[in-house]
Protein backbone atom coordinates (compact mmCIF):
# COMPACT_ATOMS: atom_id res chain seq x y z
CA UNK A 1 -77.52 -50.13 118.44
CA UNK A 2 -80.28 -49.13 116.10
CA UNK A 3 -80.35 -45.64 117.74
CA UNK A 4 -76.41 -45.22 117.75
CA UNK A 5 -76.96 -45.97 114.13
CA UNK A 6 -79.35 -43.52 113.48
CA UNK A 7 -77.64 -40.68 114.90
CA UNK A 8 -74.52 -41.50 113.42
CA UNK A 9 -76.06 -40.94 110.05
CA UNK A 10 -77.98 -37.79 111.46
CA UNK A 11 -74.76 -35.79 112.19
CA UNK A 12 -72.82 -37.22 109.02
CA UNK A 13 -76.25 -35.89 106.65
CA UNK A 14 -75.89 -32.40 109.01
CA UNK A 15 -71.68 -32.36 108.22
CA UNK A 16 -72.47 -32.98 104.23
CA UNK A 17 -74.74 -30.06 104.56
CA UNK A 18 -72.85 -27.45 106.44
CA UNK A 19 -69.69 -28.65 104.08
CA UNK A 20 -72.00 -27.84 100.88
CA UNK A 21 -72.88 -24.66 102.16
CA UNK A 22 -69.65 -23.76 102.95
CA UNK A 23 -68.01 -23.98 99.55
CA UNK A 24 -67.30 -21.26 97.60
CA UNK A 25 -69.49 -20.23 94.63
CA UNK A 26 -67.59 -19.91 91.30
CA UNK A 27 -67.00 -16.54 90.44
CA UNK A 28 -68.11 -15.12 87.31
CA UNK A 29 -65.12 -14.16 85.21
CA UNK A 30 -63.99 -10.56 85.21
CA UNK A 31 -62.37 -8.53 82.02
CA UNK A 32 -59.78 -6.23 81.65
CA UNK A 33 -60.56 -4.12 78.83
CA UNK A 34 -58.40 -1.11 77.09
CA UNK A 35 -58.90 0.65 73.60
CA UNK A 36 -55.41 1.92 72.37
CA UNK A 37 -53.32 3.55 75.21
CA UNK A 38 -57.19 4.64 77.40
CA UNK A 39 -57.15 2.21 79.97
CA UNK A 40 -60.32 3.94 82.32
CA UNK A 41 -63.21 5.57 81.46
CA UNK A 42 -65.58 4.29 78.09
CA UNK A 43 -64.68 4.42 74.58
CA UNK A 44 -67.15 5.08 71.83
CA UNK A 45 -67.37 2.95 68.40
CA UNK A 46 -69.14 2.20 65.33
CA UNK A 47 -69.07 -0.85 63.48
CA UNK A 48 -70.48 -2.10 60.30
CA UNK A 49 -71.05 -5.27 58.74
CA UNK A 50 -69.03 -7.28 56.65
CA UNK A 51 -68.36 -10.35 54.08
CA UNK A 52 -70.55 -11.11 51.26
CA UNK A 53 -74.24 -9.87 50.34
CA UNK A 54 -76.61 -9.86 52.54
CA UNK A 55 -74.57 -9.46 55.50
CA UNK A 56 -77.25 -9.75 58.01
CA UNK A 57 -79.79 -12.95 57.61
CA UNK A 58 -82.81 -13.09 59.42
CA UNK A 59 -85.18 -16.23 59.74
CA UNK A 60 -88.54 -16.74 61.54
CA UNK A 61 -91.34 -19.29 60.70
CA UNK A 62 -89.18 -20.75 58.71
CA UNK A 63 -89.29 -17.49 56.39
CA UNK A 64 -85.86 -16.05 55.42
CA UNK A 65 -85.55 -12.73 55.57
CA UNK A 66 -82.69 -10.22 55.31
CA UNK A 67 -80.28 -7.06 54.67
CA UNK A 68 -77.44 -6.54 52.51
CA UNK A 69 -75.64 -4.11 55.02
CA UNK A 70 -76.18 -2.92 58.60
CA UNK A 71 -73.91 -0.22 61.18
CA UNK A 72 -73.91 -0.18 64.65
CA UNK A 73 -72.68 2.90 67.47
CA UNK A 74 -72.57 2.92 70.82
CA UNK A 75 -70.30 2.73 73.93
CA UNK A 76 -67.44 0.17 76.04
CA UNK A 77 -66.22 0.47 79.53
CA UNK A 78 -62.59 0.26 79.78
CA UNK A 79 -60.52 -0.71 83.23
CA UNK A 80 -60.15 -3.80 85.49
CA UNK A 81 -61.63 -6.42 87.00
CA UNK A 82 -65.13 -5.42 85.09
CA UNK A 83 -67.86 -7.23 85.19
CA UNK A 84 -69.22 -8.74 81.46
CA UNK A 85 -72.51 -7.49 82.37
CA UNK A 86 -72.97 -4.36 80.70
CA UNK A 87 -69.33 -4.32 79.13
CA UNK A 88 -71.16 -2.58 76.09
CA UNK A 89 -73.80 -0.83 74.50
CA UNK A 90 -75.58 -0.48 71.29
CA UNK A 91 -77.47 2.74 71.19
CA UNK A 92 -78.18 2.76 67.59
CA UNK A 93 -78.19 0.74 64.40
CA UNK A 94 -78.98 1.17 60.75
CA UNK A 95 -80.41 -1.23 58.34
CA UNK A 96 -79.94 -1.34 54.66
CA UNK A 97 -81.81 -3.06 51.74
CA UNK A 98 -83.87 -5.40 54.19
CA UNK A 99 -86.30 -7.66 52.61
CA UNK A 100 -88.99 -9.39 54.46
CA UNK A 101 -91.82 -11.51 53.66
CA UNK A 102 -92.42 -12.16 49.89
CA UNK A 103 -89.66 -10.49 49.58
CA UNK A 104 -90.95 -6.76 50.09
CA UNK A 105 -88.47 -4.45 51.19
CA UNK A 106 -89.06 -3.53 55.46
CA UNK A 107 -87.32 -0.95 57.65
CA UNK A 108 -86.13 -1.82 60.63
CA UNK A 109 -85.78 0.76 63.62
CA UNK A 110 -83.98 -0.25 66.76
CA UNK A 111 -86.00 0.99 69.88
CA UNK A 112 -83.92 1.49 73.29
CA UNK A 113 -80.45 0.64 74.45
CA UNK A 114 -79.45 -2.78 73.94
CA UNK A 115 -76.50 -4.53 75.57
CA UNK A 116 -73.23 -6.16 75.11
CA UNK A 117 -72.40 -9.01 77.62
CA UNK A 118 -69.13 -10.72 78.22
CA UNK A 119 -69.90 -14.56 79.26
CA UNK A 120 -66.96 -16.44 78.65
CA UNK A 121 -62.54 -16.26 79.50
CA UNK A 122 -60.57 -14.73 76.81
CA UNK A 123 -59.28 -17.17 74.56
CA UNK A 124 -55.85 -17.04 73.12
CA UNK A 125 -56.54 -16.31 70.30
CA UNK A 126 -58.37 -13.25 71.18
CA UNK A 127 -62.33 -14.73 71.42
CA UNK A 128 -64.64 -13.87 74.01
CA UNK A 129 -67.67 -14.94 73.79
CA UNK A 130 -71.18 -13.38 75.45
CA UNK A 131 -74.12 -12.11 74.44
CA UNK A 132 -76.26 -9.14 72.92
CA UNK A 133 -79.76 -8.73 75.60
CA UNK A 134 -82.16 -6.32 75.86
CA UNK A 135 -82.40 -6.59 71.68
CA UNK A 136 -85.89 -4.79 70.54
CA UNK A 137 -86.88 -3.72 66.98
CA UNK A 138 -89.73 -2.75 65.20
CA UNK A 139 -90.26 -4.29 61.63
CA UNK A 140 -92.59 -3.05 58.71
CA UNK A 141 -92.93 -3.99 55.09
CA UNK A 142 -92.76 -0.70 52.95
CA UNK A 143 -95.84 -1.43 51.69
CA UNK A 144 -97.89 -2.17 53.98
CA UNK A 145 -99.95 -5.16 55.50
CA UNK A 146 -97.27 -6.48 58.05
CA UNK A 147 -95.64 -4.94 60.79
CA UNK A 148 -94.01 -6.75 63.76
CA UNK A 149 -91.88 -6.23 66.82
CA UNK A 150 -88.41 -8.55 67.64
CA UNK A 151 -87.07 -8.98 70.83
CA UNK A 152 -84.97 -10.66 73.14
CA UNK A 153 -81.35 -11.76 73.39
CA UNK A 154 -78.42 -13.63 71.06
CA UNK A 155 -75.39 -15.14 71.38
CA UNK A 156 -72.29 -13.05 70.57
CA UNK A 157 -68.44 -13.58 70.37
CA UNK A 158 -66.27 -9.83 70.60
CA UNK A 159 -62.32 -10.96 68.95
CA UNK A 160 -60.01 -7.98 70.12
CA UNK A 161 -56.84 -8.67 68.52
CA UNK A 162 -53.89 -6.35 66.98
CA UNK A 163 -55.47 -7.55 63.11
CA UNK A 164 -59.40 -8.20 63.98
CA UNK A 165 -61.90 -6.21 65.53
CA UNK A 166 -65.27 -7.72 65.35
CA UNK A 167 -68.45 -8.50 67.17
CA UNK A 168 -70.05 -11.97 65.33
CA UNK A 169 -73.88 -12.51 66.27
CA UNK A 170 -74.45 -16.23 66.10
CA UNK A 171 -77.42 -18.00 64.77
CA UNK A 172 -79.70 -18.90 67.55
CA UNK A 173 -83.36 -19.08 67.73
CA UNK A 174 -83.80 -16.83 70.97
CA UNK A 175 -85.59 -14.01 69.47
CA UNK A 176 -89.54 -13.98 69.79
CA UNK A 177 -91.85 -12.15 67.39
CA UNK A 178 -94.63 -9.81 69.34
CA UNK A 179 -96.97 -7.16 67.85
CA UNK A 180 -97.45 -8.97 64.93
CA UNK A 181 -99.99 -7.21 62.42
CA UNK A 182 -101.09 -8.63 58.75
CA UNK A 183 -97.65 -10.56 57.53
CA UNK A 184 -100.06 -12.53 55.06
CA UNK A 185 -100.36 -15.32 57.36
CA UNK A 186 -96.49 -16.43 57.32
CA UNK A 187 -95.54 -14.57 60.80
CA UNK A 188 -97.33 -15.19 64.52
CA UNK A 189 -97.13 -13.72 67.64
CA UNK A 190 -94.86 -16.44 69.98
CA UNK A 191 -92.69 -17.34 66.42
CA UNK A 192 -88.88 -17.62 67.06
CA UNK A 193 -86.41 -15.68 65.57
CA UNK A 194 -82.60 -15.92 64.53
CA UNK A 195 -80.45 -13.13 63.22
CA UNK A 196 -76.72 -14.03 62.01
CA UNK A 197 -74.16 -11.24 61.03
CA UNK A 198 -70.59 -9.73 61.35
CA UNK A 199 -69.31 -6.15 62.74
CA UNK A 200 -66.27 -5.26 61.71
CA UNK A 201 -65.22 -2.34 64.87
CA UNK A 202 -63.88 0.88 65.28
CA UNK A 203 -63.18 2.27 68.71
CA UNK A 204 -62.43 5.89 68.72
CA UNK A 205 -59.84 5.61 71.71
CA UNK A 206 -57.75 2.76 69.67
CA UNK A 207 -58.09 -0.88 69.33
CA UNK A 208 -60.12 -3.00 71.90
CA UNK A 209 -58.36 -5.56 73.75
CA UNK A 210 -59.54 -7.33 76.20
CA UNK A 211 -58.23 -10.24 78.96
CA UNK A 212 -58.93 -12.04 81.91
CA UNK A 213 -59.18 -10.60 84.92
């Protein structure tokens, strides 16, 4: 009896495995993705930040830091059944009237191609949201004595409607601070970042819109 027992559970544990195995993995969502009439191929764009002075804020340490204006350029793929990974680029950005610790004025100068990321299904109202990876600047006060590098990735939501085209980066402390050099003591190596701003988009094929698949 005890060994009947035994092997009864053996081959239901075995059937709970093979059924786990066998079930499908969710898929990760897929976009359609046109700008105007183009419905193949990329589009290019620019963008450039909007709402009230500064536009862009910047924390780390606990230091707030920021810029009254900021553009963006770079590149969307456009089709069906696209993957979010990669959807977009940014393959440059400018940076206007930035202010960094004790409030000296910095320039900031994107390095590489960073990358737009669909995560999330369409919403109805036009919302999809994803994220901005592969994010790497280098930071220097005018005037000397600190100089730093930022990196990593941030949460991002693209709205592709008829009346708004924006990309919002959301505050999020996923940004680390490398390279750091001087910064009177306020900045380390290891700190965490946040950067919080809105793009107001132009694609030069026509407006973006995007849905699921």
């Amino acid at each position: 009896m005890f060994r009947s027992s035994t092997l009864l559970l053996t081959v239901a544990a075995g059937a709970s495995v093979v059924a786990l195995s066998a079930a499908p993995a969710i898929a990760a969502p897929t976009y359609t993705v046109k700008a105007g009439t183009k419905t193949a191929g990329t589009t290019t764009y620019t963008a450039a930040t909007t709402g009230a002075s500064p536009q862009v804020k910047f924390a780390a340490n606990g230091n707030n830091l920021s810029c009254t204006s900021s553009t963006a350029k770079g590149s969307v793929k456009l089709g069906s059944k696209l993957s979010g990974v990669g959807l977009g680029t940014i393959t440059g950005t400018t940076w206007t009237g930035c202010i960094g610790p004790l409030n000296l004025p910095v320039t900031v100068t994107q390095t590489g191609t960073w990358s737009i990321n669909a995560t999330g299904t369409t919403t109805t109202a036009g919302v999809t949201a994803g994220t901005i990876s592969g994010i790497a600047a280098n930071v220097s006060v005018n005037q000397g004595g600190c100089s730093f590098t930022v990196s990593g990735s941030v949460k991002s939501a693209l709205t592709t409607t008829a009346t708004k085209q924006q990309l919002k980066v959301n505050p999020s402390l996923t940004l680390t601070l490398s390279n750091v050099v001087g910064c009177f003591g306020l900045l380390a190596n290891g700190n965490k970042a946040s950067i919080a701003a809105t793009y107001n988009v132009k694609a030069a094929s026509g407006k973006l819109a995007i849905s699921n698949p």
